[in-house]
C-alpha atoms as a PDB file:
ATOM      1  CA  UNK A   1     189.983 106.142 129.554  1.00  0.00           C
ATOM      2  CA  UNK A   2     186.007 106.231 129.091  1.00  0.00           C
ATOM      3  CA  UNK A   3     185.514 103.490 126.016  1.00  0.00           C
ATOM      4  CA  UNK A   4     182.096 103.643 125.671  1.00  0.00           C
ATOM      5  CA  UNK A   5     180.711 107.853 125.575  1.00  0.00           C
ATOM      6  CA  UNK A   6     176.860 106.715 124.574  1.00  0.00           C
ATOM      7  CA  UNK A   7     174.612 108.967 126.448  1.00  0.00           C
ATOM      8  CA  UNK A   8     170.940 108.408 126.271  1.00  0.00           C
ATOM      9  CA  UNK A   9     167.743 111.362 126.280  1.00  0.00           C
ATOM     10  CA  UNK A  10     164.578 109.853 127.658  1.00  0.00           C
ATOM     11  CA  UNK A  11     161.943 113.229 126.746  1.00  0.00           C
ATOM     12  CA  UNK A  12     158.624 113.763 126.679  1.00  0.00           C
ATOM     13  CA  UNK A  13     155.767 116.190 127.712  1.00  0.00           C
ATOM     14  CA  UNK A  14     153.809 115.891 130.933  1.00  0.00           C
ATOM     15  CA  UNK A  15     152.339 112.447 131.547  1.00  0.00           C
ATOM     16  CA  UNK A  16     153.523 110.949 128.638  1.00  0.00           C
ATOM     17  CA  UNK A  17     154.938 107.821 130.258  1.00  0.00           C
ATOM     18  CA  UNK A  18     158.838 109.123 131.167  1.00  0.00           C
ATOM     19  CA  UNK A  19     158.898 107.425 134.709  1.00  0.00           C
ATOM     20  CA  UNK A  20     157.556 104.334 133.911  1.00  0.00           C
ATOM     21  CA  UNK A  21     159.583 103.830 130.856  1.00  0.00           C
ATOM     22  CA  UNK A  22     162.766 105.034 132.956  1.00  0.00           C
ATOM     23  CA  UNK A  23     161.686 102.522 135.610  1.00  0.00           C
ATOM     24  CA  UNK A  24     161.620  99.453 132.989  1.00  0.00           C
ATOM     25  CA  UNK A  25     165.290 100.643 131.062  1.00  0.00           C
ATOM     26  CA  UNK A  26     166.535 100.934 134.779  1.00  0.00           C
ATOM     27  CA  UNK A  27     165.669  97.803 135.936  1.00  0.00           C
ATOM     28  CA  UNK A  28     166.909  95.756 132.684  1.00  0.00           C
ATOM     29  CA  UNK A  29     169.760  97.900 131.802  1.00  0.00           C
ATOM     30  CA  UNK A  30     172.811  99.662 133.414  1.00  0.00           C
ATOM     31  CA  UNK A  31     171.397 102.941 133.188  1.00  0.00           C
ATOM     32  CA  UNK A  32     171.638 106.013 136.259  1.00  0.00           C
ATOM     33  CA  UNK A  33     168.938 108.449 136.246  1.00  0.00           C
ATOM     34  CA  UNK A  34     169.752 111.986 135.373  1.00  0.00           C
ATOM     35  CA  UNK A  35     166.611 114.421 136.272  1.00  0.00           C
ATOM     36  CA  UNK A  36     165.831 117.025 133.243  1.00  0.00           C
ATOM     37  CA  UNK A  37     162.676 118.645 135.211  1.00  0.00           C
ATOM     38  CA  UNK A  38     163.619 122.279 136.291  1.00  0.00           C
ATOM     39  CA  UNK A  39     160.432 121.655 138.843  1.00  0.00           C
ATOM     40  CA  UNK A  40     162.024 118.664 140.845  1.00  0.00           C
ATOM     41  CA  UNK A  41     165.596 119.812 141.522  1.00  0.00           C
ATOM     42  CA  UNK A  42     163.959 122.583 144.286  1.00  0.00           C
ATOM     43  CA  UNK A  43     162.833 121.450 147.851  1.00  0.00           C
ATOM     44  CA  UNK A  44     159.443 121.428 149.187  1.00  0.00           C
ATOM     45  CA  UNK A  45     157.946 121.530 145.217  1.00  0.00           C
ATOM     46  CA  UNK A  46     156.674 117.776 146.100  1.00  0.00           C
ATOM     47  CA  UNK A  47     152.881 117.489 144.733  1.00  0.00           C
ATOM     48  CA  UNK A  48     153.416 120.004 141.468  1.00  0.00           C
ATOM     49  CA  UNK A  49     156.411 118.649 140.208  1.00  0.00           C
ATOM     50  CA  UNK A  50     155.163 115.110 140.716  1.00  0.00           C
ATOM     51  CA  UNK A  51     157.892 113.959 143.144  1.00  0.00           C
ATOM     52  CA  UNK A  52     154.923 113.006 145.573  1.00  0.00           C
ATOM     53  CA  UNK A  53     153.516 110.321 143.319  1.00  0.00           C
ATOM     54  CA  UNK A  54     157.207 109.398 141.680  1.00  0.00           C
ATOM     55  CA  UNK A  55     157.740 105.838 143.460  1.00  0.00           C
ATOM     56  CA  UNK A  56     160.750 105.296 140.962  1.00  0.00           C
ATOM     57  CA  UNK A  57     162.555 108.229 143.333  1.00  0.00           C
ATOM     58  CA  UNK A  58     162.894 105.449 145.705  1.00  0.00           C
ATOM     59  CA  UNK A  59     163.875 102.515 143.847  1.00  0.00           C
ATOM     60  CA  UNK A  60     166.198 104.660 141.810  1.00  0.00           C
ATOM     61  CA  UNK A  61     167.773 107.667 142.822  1.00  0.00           C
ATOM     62  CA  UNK A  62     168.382 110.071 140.567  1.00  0.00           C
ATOM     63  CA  UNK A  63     170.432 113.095 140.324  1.00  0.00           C
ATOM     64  CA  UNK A  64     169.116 116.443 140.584  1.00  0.00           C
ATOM     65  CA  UNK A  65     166.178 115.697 142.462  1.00  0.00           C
ATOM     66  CA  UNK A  66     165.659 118.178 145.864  1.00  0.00           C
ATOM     67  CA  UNK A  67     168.746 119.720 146.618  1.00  0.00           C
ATOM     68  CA  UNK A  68     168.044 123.734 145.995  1.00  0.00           C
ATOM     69  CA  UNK A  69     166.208 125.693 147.953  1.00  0.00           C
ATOM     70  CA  UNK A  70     163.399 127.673 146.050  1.00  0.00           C
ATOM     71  CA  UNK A  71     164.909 130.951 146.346  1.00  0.00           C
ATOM     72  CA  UNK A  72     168.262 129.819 144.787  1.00  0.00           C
ATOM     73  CA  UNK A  73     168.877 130.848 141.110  1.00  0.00           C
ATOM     74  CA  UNK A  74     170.291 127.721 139.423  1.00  0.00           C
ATOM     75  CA  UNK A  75     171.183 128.518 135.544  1.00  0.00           C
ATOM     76  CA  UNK A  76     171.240 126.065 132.638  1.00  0.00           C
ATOM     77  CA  UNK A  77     174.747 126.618 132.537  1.00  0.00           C
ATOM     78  CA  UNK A  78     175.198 125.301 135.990  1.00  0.00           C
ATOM     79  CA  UNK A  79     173.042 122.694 134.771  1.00  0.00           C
ATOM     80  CA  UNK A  80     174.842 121.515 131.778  1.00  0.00           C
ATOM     81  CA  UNK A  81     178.962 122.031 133.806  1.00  0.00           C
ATOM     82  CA  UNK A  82     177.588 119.630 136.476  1.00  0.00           C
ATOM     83  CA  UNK A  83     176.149 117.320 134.046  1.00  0.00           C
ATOM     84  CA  UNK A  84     179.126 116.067 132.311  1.00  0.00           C
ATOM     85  CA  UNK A  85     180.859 115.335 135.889  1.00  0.00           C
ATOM     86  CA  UNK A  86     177.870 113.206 136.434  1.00  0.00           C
ATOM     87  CA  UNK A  87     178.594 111.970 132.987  1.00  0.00           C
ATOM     88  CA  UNK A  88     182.253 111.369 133.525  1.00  0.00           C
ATOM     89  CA  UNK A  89     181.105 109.741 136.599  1.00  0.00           C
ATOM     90  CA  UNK A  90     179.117 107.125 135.338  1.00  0.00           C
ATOM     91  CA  UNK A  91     180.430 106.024 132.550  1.00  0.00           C
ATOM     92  CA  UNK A  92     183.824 105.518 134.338  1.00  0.00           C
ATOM     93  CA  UNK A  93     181.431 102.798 136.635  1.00  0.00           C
ATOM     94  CA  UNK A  94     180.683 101.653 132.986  1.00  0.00           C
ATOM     95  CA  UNK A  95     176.834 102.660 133.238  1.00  0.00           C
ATOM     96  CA  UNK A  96     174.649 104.085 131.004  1.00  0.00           C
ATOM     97  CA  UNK A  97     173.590 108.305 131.988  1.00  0.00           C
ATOM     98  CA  UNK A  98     169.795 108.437 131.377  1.00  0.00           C
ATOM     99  CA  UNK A  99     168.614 111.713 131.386  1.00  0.00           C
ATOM    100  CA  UNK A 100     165.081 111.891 131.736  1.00  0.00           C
ATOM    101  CA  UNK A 101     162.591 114.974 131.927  1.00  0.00           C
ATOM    102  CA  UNK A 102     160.254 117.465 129.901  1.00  0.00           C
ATOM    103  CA  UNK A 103     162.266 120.560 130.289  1.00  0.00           C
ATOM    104  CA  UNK A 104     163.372 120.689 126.400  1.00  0.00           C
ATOM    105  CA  UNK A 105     165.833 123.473 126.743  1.00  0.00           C
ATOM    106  CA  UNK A 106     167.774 121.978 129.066  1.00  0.00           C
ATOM    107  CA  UNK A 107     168.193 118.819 126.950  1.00  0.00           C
ATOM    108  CA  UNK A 108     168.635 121.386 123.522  1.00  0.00           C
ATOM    109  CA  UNK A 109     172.142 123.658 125.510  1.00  0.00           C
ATOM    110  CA  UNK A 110     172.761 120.118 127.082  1.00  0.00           C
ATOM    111  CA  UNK A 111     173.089 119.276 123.303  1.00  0.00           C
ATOM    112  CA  UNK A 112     173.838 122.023 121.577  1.00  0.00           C
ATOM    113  CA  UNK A 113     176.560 123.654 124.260  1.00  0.00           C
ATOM    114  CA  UNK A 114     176.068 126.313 126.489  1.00  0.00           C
ATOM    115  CA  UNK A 115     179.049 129.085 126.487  1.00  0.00           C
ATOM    116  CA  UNK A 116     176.675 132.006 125.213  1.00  0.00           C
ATOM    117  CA  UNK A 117     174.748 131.662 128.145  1.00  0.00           C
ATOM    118  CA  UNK A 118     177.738 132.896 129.813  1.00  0.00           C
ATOM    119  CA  UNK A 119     177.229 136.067 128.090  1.00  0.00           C
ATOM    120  CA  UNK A 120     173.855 137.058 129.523  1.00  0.00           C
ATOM    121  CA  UNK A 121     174.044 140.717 128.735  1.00  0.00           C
ATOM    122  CA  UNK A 122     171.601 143.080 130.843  1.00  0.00           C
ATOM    123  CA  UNK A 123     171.478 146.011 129.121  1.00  0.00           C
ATOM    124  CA  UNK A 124     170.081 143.650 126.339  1.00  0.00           C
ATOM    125  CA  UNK A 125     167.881 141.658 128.051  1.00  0.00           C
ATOM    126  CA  UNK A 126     166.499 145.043 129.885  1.00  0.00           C
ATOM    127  CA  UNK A 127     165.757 146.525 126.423  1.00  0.00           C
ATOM    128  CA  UNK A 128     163.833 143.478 125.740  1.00  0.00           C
ATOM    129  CA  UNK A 129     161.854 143.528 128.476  1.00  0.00           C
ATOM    130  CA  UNK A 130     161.144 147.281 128.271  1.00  0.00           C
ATOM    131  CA  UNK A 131     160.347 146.621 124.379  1.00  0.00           C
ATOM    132  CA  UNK A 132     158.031 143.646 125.784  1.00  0.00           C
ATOM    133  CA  UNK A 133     156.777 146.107 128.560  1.00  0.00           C
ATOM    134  CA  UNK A 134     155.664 149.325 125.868  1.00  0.00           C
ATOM    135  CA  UNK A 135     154.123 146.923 123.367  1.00  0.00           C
ATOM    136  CA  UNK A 136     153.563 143.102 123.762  1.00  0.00           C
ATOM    137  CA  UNK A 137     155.448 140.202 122.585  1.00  0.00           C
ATOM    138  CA  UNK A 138     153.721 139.862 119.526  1.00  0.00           C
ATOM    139  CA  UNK A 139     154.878 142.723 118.546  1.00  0.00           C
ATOM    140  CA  UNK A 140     158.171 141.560 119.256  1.00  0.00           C
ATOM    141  CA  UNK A 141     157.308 138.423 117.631  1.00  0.00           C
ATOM    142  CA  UNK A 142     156.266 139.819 114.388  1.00  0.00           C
ATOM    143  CA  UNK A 143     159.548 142.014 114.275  1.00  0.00           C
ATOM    144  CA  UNK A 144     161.643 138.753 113.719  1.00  0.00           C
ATOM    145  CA  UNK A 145     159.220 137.551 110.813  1.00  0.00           C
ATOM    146  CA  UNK A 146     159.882 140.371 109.551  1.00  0.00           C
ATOM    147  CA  UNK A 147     163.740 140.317 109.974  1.00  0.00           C
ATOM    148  CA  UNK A 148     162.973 136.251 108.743  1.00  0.00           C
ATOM    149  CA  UNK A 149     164.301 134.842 111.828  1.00  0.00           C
ATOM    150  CA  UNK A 150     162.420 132.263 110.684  1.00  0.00           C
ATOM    151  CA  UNK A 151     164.282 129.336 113.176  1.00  0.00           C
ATOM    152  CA  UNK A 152     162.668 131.620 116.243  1.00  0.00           C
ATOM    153  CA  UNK A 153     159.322 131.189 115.500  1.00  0.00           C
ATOM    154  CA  UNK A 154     159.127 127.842 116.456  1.00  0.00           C
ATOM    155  CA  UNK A 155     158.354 129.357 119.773  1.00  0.00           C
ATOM    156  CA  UNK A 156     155.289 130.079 120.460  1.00  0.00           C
ATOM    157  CA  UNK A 157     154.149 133.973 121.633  1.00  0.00           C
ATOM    158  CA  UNK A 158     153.203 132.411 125.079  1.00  0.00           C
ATOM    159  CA  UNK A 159     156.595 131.013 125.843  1.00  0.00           C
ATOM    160  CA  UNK A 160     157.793 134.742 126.964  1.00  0.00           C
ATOM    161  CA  UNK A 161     161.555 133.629 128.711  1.00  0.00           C
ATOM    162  CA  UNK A 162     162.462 130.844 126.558  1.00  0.00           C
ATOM    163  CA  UNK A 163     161.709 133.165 123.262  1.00  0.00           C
ATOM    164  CA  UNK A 164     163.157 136.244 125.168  1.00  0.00           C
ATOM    165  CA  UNK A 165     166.417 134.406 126.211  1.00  0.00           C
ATOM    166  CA  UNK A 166     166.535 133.102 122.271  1.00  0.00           C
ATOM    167  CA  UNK A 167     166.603 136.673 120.851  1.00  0.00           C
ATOM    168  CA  UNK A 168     169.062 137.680 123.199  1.00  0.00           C
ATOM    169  CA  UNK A 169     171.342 135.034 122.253  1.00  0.00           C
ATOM    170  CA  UNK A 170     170.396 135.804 118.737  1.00  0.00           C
ATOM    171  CA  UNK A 171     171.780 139.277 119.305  1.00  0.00           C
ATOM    172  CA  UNK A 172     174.538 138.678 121.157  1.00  0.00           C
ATOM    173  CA  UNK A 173     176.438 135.606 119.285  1.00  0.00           C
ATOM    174  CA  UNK A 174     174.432 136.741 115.446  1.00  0.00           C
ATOM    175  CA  UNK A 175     173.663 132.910 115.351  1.00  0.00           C
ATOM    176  CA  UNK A 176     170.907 131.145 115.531  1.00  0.00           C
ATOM    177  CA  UNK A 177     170.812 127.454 117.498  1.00  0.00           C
ATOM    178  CA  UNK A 178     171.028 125.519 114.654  1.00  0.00           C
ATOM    179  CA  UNK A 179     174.134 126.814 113.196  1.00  0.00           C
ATOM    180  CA  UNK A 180     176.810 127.520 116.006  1.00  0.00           C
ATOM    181  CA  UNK A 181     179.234 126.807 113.637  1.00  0.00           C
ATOM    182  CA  UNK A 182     181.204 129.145 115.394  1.00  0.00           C
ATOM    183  CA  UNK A 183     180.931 127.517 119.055  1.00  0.00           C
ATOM    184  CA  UNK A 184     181.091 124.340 117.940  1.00  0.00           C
ATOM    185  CA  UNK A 185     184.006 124.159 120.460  1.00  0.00           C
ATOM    186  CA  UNK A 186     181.862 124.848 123.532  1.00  0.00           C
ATOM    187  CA  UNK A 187     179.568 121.815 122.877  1.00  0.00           C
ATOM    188  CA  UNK A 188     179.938 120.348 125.879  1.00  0.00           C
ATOM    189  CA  UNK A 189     178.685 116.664 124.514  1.00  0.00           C
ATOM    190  CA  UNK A 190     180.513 117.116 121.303  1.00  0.00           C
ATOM    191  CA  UNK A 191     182.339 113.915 122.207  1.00  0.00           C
ATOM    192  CA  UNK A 192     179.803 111.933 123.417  1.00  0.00           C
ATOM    193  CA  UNK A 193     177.183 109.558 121.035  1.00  0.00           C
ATOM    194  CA  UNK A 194     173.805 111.193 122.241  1.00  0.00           C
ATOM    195  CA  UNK A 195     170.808 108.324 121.429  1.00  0.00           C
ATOM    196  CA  UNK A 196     167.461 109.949 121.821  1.00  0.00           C
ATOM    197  CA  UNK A 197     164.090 108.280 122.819  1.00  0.00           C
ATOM    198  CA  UNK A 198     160.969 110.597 122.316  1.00  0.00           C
ATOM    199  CA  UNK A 199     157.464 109.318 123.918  1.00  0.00           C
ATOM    200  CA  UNK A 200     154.512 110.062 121.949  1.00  0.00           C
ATOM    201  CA  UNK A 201     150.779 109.779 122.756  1.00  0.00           C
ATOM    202  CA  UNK A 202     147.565 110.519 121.503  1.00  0.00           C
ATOM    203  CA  UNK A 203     146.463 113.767 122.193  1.00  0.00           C
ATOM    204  CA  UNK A 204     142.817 112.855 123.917  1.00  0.00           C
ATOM    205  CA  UNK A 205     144.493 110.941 125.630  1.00  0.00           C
ATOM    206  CA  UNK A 206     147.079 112.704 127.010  1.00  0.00           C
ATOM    207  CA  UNK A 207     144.714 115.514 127.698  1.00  0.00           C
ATOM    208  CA  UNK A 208     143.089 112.750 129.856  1.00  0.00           C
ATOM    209  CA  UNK A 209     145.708 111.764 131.818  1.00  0.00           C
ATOM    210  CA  UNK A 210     146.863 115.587 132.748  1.00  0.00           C
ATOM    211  CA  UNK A 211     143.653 116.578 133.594  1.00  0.00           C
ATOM    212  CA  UNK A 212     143.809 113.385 136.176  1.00  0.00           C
ATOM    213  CA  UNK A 213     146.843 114.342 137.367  1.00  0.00           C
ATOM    214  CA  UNK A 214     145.469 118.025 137.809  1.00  0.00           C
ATOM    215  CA  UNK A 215     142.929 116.820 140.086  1.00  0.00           C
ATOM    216  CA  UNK A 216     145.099 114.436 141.885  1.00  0.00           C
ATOM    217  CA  UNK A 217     147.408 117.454 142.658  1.00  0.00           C
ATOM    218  CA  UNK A 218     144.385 119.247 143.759  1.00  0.00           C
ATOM    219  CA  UNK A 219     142.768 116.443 146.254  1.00  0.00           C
ATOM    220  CA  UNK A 220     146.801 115.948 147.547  1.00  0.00           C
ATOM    221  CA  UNK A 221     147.021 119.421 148.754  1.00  0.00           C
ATOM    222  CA  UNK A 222     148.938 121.090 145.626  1.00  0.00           C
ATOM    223  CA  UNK A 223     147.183 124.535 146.889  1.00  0.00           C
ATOM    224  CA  UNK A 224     148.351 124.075 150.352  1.00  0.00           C
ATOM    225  CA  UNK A 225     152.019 123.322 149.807  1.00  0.00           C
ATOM    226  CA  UNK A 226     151.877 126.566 147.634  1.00  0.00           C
ATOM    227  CA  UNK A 227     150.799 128.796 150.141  1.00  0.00           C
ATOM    228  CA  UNK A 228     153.461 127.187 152.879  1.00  0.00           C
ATOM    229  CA  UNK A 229     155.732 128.738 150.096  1.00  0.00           C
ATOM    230  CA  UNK A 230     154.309 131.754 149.913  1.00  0.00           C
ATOM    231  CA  UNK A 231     154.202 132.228 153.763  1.00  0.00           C
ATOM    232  CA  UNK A 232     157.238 130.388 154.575  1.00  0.00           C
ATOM    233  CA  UNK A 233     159.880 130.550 151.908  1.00  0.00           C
ATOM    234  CA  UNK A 234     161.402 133.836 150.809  1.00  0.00           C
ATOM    235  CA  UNK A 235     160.117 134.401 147.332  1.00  0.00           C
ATOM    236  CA  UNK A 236     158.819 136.353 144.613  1.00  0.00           C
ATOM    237  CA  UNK A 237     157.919 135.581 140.833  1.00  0.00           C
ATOM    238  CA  UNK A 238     161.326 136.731 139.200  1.00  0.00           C
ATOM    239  CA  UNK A 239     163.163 133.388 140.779  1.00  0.00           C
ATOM    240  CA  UNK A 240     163.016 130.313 137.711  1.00  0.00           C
ATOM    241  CA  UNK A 241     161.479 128.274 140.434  1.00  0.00           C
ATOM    242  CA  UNK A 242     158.128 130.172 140.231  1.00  0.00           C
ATOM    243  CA  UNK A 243     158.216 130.142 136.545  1.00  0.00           C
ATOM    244  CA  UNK A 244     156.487 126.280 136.652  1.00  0.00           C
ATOM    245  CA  UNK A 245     153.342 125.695 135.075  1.00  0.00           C
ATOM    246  CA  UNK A 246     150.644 125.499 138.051  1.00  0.00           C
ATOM    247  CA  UNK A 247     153.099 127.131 140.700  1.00  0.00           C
ATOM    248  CA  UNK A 248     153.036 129.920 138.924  1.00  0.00           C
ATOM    249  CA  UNK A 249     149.586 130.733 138.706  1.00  0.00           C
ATOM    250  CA  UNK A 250     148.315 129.529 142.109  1.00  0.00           C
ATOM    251  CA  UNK A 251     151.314 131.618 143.434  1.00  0.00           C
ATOM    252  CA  UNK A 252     150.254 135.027 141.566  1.00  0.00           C
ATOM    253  CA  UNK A 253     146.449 134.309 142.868  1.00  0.00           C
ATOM    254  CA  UNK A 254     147.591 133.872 146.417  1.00  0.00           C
ATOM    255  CA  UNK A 255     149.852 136.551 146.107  1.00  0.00           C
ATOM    256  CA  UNK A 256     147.071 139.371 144.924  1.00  0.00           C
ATOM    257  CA  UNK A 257     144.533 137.080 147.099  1.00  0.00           C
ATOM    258  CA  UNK A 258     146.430 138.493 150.010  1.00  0.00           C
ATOM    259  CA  UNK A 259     147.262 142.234 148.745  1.00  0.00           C
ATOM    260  CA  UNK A 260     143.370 142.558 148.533  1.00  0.00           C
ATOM    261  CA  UNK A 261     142.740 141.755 151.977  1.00  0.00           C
ATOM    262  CA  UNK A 262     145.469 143.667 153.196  1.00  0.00           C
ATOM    263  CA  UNK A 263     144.252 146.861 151.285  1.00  0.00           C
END
């Protein structure tokens, strides 16, 4: 029997201090490292994700971290069923799981269950896209104001998937995240005490710091290790790997960089 079911969220946006405030809890407490970055878990994304400056990855291992290939898909779903073995896991060594990362909506299904991702449906997520396709997503966007899907618009018109995959959820279940009454069953850490840590930082100087860290990726060879991908790996943009901020767009320029030439 697991007595103690505490399970601690370390989040945070880019360089906001997550590793070195893992690396201190670590070191002073019983805690295990669970990675939340959807960047890290795929080999050969070293300088982008930040695994190439991440010194903590050696000190403590964490789980996670480099063991897909780029052109696997890996679904929050498989995310969240494999988390609670790691959970199981180490709270039967009595340790503390730390799950630490920026990717929110992994922490948010880790949270609030994940069963109606199960229920991906394509002709709905097709209509979406061709809805997306003939108009835009504001226009999408400013259909659920006026439906007053109100809880929705906390996404931003940029964030395309994560506001896609929301509607289609929306659809599909007729709830909206913060009232699954009706799946409260499928919460997978419904039986766990979740204690959550936020970082917080200045905006200036946060802005600061990931501009540094953009031009450390730069002078580390960020552009080079994406075009060994391009050249190297099987891929295109519709796997989640590609959908990272930075691999992404240096991807997409290569990509038409080398269609010019071609043509």
């Amino acid at each position: 029997m697991i007595l103690n079911k505490k399970v601690f969220f370390l989040m945070g946006v880019t360089a906001s201090g997550k590793t070195d405030f893992a690396f201190k809890l670590s070191r002073n407490y019983p805690f295990e490292i669970i990675s939340v970055d959807s960047v890290m878990m795929y080999k050969f994304f070293n300088i982008g994700s930040g695994k190439f400056y991440n010194d903590l990855l050696f000190y403590k291992p964490h789980y996670f971290i480099d063991f897909l290939f780029p052109n696997v898909v890996y679904t929050m779903s498989d995310f969240c069923i494999e988390s609670v073995n790691i959970i199981i896991n180490v709270l039967s060594r009595k340790k503390y799981p730390l799950f630490v990362g920026g990717s929110m909506m992994y922490f948010l299904f880790l949270e609030k269950g994940f069963s109606f991702l199960s229920n991906s449906n394509s002709f709905v997520k097709n209509k979406l896209l061709y809805i997306v396709h003939e108009n835009n997503l504001l226009y999408l966007y400013e259909k659920l104001i006026n439906l007053k899907c109100y809880k929705l618009l906390i996404y931003k018109v940029k964030d395309k998937y994560r506001l896609l995959k929301l509607i289609e959820i929306l659809i599909l279940t007729g709830s909206f995240l913060n009232n699954f009454k009706n799946l409260d069953n499928f919460y997978i850490l419904k039986n766990f005490d979740i204690l959550k840590i936020s970082l917080f930082f200045n905006k200036i100087f946060l802005f600061k710091k990931i501009e540094n860290r953009i031009y450390e990726m730069l002078k580390n060879g960020f552009i080079e290790e994406v075009m060994d991908l391009f050249c190297n790996v099987n891929l295109n943009k519709a796997f989640p790997s590609l959908r990272s901020i930075g691999y992404k767009q240096v991807f997409f320029l290569w990509g038409n960089r080398i269609k010019l030439i071609q043509d």
